[in-house]
PDB file of N, CA and C in Angstrom:
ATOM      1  N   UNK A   1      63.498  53.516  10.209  1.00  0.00           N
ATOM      2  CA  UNK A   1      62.283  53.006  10.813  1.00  0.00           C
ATOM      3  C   UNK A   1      62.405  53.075  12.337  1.00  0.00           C
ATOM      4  N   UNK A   2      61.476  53.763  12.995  1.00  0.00           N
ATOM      5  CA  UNK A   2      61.444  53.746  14.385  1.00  0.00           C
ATOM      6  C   UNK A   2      61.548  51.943  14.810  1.00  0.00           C
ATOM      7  N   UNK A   3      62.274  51.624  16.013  1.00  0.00           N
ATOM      8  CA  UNK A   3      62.068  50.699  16.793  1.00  0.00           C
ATOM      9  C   UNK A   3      60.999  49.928  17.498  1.00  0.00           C
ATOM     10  N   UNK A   4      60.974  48.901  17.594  1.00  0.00           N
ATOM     11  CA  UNK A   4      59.748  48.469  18.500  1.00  0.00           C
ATOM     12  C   UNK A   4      58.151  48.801  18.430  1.00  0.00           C
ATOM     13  N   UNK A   5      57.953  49.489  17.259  1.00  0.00           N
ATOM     14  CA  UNK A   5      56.526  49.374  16.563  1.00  0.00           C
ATOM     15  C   UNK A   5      56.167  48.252  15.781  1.00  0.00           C
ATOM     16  N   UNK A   6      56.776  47.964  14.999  1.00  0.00           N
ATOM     17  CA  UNK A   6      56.750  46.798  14.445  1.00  0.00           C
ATOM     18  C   UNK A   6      56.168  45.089  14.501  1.00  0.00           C
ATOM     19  N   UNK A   7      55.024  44.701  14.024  1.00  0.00           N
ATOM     20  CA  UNK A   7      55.123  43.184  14.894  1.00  0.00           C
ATOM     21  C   UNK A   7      56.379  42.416  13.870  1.00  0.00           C
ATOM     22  N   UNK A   8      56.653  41.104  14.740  1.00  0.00           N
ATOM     23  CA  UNK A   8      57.186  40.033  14.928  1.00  0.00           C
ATOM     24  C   UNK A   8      56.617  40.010  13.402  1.00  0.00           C
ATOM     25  N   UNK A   9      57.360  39.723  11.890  1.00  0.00           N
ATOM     26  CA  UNK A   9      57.135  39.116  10.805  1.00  0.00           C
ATOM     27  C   UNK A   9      57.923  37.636  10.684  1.00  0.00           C
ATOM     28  N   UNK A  10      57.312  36.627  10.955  1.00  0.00           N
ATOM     29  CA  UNK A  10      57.776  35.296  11.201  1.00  0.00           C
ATOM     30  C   UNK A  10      57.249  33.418  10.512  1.00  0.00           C
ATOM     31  N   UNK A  11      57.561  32.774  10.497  1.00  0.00           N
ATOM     32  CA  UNK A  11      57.277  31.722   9.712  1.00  0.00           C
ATOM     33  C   UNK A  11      55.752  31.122  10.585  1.00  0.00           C
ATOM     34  N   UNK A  12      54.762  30.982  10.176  1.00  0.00           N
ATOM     35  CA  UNK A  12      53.263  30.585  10.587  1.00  0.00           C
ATOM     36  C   UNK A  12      53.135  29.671   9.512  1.00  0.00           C
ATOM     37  N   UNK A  13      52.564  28.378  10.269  1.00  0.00           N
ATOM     38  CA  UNK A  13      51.471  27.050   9.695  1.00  0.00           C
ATOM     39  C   UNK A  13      50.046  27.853   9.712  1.00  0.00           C
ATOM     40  N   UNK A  14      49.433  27.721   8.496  1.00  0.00           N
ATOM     41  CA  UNK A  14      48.084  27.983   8.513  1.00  0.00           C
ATOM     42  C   UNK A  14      47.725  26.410   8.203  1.00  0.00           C
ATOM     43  N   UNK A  15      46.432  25.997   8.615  1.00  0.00           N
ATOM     44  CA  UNK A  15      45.895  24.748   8.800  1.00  0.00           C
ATOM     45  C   UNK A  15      44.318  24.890   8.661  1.00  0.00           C
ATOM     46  N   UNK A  16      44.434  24.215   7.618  1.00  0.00           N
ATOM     47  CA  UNK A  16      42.648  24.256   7.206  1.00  0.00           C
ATOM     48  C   UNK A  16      41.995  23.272   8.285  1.00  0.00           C
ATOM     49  N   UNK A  17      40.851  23.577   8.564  1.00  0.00           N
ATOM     50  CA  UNK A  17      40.254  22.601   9.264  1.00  0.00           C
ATOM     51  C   UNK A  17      39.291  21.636   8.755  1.00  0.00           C
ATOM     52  N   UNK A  18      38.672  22.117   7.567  1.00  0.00           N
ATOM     53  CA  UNK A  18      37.952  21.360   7.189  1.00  0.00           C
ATOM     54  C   UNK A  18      38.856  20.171   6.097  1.00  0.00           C
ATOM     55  N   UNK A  19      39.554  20.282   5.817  1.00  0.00           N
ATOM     56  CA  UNK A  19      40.470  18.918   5.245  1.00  0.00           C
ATOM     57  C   UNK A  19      41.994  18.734   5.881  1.00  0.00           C
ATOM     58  N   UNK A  20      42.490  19.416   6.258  1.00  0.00           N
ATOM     59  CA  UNK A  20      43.459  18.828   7.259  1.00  0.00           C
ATOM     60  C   UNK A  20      44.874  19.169   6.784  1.00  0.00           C
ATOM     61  N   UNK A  21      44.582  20.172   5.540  1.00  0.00           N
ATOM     62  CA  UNK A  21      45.900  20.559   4.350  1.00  0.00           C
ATOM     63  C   UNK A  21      46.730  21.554   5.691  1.00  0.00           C
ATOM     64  N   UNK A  22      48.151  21.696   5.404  1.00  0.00           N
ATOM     65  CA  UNK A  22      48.602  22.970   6.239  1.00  0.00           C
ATOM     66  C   UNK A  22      49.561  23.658   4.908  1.00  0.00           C
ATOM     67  N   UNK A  23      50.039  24.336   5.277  1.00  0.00           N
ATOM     68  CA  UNK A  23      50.675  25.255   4.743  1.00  0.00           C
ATOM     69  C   UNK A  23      51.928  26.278   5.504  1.00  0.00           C
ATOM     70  N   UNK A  24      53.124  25.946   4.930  1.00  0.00           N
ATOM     71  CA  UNK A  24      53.743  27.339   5.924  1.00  0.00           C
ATOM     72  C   UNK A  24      54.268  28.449   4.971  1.00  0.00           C
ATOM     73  N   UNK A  25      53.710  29.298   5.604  1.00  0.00           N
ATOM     74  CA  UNK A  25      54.530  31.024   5.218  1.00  0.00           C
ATOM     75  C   UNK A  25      54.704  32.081   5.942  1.00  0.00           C
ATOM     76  N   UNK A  26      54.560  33.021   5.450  1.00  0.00           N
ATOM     77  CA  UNK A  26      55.238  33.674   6.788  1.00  0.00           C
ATOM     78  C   UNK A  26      53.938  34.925   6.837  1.00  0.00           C
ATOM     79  N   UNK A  27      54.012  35.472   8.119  1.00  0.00           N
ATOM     80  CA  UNK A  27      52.969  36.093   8.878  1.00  0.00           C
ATOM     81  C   UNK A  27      53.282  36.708  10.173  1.00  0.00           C
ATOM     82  N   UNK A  28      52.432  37.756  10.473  1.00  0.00           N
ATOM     83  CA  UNK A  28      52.402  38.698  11.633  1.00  0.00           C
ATOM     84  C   UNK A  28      51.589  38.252  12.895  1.00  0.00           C
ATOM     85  N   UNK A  29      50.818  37.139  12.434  1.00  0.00           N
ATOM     86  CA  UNK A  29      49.812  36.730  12.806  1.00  0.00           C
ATOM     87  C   UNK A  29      50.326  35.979  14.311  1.00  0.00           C
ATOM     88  N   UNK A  30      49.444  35.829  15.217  1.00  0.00           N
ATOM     89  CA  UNK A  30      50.004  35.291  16.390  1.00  0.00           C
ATOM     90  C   UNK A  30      49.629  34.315  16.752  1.00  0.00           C
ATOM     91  N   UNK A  31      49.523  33.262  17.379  1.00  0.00           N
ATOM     92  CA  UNK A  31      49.144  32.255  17.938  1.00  0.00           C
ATOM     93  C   UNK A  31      50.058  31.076  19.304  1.00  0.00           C
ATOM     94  N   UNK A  32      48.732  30.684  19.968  1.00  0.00           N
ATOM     95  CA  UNK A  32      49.440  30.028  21.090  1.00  0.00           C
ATOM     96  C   UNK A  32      49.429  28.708  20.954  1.00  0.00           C
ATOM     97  N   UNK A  33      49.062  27.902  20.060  1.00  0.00           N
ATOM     98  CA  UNK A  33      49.304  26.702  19.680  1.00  0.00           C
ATOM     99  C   UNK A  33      50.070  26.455  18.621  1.00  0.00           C
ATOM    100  N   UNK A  34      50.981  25.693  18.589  1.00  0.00           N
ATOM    101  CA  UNK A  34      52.087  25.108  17.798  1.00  0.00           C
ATOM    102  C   UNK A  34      51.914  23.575  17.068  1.00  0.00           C
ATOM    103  N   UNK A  35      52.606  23.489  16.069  1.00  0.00           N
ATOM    104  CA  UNK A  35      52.832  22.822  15.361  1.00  0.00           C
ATOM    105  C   UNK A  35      54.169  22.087  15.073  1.00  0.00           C
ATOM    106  N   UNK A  36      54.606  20.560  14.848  1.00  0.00           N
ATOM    107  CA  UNK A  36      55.966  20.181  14.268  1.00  0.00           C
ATOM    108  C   UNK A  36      55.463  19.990  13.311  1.00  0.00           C
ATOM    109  N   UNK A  37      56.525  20.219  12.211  1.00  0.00           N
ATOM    110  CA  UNK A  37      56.273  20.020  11.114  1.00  0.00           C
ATOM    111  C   UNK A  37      57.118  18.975  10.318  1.00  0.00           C
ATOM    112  N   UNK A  38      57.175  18.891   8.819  1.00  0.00           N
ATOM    113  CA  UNK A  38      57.980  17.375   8.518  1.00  0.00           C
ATOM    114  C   UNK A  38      59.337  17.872   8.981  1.00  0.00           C
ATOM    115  N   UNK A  39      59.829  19.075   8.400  1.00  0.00           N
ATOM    116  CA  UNK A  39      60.692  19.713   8.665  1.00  0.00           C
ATOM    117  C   UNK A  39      61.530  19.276  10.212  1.00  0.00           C
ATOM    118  N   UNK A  40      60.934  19.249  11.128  1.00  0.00           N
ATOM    119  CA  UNK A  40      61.184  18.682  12.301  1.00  0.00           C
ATOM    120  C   UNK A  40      61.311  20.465  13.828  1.00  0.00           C
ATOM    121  N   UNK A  41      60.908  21.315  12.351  1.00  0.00           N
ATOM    122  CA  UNK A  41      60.689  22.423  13.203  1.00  0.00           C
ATOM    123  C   UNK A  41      59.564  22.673  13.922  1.00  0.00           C
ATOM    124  N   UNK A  42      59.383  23.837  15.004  1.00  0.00           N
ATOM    125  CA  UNK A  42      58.153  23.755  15.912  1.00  0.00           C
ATOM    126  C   UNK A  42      57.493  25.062  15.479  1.00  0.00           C
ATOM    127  N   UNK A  43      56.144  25.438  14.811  1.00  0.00           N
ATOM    128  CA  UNK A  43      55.500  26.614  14.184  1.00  0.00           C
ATOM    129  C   UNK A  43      54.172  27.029  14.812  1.00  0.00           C
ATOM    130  N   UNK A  44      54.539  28.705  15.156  1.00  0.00           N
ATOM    131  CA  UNK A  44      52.993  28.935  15.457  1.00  0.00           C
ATOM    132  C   UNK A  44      51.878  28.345  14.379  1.00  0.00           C
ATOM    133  N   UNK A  45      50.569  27.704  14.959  1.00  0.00           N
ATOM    134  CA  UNK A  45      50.041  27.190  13.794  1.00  0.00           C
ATOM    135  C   UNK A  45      48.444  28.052  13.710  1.00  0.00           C
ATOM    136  N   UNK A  46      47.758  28.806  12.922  1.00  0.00           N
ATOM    137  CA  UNK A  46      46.782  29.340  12.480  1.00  0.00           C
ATOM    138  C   UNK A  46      45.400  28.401  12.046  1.00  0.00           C
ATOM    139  N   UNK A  47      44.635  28.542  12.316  1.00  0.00           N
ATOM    140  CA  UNK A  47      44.054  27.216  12.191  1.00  0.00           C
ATOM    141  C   UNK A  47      42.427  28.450  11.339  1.00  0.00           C
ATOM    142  N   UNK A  48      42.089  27.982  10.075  1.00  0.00           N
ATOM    143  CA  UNK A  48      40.914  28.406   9.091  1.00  0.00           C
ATOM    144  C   UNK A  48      40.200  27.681   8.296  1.00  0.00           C
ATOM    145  N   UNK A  49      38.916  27.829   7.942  1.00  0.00           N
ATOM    146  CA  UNK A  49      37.943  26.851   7.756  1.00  0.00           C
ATOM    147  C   UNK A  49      38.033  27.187   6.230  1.00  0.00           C
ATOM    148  N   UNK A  50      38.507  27.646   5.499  1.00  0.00           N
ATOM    149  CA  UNK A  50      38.586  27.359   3.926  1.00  0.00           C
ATOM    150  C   UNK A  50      39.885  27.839   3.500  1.00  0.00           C
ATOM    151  N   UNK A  51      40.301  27.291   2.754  1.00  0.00           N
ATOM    152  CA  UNK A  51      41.404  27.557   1.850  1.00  0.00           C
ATOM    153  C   UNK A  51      41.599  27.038   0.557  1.00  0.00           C
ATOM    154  N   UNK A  52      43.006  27.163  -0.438  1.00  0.00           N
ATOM    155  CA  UNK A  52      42.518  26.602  -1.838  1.00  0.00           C
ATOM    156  C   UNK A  52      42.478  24.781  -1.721  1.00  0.00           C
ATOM    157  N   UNK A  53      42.515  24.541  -0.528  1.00  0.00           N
ATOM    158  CA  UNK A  53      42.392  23.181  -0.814  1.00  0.00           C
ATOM    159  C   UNK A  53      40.861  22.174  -0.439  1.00  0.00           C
ATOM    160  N   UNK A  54      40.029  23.397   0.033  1.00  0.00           N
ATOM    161  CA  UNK A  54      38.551  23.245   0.639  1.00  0.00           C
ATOM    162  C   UNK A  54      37.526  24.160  -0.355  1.00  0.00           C
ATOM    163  N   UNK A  55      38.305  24.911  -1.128  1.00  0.00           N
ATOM    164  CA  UNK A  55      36.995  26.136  -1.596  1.00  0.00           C
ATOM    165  C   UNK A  55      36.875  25.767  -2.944  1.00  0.00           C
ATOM    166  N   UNK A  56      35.508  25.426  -2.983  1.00  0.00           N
ATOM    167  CA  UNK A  56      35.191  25.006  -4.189  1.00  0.00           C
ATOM    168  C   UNK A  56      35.339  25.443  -5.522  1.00  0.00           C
ATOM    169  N   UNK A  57      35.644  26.781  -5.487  1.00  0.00           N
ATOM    170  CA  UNK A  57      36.324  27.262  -7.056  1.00  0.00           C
ATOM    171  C   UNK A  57      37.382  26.537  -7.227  1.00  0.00           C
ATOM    172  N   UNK A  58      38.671  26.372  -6.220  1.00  0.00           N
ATOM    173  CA  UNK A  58      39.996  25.886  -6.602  1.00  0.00           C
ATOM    174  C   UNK A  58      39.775  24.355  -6.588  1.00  0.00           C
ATOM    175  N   UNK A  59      38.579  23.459  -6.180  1.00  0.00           N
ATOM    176  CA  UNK A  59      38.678  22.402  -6.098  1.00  0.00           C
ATOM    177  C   UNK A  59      37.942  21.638  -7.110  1.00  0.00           C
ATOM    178  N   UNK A  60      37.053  22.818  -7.815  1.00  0.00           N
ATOM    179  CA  UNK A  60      36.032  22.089  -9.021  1.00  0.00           C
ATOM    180  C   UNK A  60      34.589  21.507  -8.692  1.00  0.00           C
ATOM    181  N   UNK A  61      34.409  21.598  -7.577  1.00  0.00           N
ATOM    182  CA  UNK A  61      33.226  20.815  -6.928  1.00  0.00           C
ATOM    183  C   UNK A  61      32.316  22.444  -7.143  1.00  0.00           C
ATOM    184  N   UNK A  62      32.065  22.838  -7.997  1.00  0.00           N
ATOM    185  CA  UNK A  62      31.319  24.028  -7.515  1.00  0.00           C
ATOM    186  C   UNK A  62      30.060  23.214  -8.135  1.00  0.00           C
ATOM    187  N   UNK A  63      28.735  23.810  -7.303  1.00  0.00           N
ATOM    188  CA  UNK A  63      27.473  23.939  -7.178  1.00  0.00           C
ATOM    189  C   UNK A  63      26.733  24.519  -8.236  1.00  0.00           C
ATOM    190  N   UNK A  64      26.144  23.802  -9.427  1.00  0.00           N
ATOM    191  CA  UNK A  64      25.534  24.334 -10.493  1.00  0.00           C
ATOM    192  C   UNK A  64      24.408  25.069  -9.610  1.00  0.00           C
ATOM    193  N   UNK A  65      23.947  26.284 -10.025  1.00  0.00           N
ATOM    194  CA  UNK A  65      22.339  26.678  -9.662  1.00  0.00           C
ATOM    195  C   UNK A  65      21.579  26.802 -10.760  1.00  0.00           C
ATOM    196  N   UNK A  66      20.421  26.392 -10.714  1.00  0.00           N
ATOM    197  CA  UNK A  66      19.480  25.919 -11.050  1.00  0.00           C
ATOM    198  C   UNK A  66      18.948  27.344 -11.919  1.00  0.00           C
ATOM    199  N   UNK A  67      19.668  27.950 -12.996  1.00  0.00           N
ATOM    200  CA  UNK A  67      19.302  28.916 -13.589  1.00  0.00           C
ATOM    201  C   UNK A  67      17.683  28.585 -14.563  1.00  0.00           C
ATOM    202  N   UNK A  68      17.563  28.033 -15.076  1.00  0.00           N
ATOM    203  CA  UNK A  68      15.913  27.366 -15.865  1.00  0.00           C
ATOM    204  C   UNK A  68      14.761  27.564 -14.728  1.00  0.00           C
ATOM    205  N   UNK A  69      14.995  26.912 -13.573  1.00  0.00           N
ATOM    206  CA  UNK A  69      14.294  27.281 -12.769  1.00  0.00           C
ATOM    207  C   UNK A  69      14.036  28.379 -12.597  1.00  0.00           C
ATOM    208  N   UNK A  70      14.677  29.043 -12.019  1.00  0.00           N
ATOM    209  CA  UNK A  70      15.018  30.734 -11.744  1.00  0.00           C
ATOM    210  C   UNK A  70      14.772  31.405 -12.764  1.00  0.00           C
ATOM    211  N   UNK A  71      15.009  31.261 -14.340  1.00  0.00           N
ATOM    212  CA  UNK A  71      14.014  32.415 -14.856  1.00  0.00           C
ATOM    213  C   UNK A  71      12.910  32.218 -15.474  1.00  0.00           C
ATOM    214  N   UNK A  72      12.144  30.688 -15.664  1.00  0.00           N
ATOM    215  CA  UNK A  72      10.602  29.992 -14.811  1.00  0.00           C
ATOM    216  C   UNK A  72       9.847  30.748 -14.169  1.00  0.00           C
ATOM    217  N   UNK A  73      10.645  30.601 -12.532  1.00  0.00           N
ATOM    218  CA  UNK A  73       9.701  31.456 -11.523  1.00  0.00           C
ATOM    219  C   UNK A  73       9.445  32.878 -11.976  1.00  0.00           C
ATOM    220  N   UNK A  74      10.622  33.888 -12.918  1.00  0.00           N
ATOM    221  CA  UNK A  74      10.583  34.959 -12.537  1.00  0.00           C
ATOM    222  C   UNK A  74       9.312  35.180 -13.470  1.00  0.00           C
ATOM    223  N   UNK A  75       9.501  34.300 -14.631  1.00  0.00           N
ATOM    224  CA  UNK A  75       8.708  35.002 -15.724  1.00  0.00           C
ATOM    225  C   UNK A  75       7.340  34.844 -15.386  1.00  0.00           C
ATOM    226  N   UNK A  76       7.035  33.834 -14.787  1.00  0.00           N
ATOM    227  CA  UNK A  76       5.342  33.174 -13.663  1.00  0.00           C
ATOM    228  C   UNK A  76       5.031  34.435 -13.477  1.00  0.00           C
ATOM    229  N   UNK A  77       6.089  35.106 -12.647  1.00  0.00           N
ATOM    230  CA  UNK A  77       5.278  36.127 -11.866  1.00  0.00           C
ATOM    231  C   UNK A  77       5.486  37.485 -12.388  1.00  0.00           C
ATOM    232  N   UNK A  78       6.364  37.796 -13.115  1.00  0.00           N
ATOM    233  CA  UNK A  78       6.224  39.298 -13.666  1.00  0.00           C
ATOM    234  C   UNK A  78       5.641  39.343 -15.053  1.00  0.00           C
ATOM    235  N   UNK A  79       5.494  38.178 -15.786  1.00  0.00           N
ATOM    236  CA  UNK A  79       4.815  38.181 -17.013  1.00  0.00           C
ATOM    237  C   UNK A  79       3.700  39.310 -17.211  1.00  0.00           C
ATOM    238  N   UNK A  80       3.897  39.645 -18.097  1.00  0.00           N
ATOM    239  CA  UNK A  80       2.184  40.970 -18.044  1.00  0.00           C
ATOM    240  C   UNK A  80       1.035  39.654 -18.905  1.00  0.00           C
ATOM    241  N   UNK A  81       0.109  39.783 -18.314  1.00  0.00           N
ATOM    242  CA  UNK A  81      -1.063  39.038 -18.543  1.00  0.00           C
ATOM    243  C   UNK A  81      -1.723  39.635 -19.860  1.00  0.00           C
ATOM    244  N   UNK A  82      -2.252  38.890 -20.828  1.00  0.00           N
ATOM    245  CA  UNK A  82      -2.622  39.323 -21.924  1.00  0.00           C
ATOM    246  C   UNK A  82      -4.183  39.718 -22.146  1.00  0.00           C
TER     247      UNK A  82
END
């Protein structure tokens, strides 16, 4: 492998924002704000607005839609008239 092409593959906090979960693994990813962690180590930290601890498939809160309604309206209006 050529030298010095490569990024930095290194330990990153990703940090949900909308509930406050973090997570560490590892990543290419860069960042200028840091994190301590319980660990007592100091981590670039990634900061994203959904993850499995916010997104409603992995959390169960999903949003019934209103299918009865919806094929109601459709039939209103494409029905052929007799």
């Amino acid at each position: 492998m050529k030298k010095d092409i490569h990024p930095e593959y290194r330990e990153v906090v990703f940090q949900d924002t909308s509930s406050g979960f973090k997570f560490l693994t590892r990543s290419t990813m860069n960042s200028s704000e840091t994190i301590t962690m319980e660990d007592g180590k100091t981590y670039p930290v990634i900061k994203v607005e959904v993850s499995s601890e916010s997104h409603p498939f992995y959390t169960g809160k999903n949003v019934l839609l209103d299918t009865a309604g919806r094929v109601e309206k459709f039939m209103n209006r494409y029905n052929k008239k007799k």
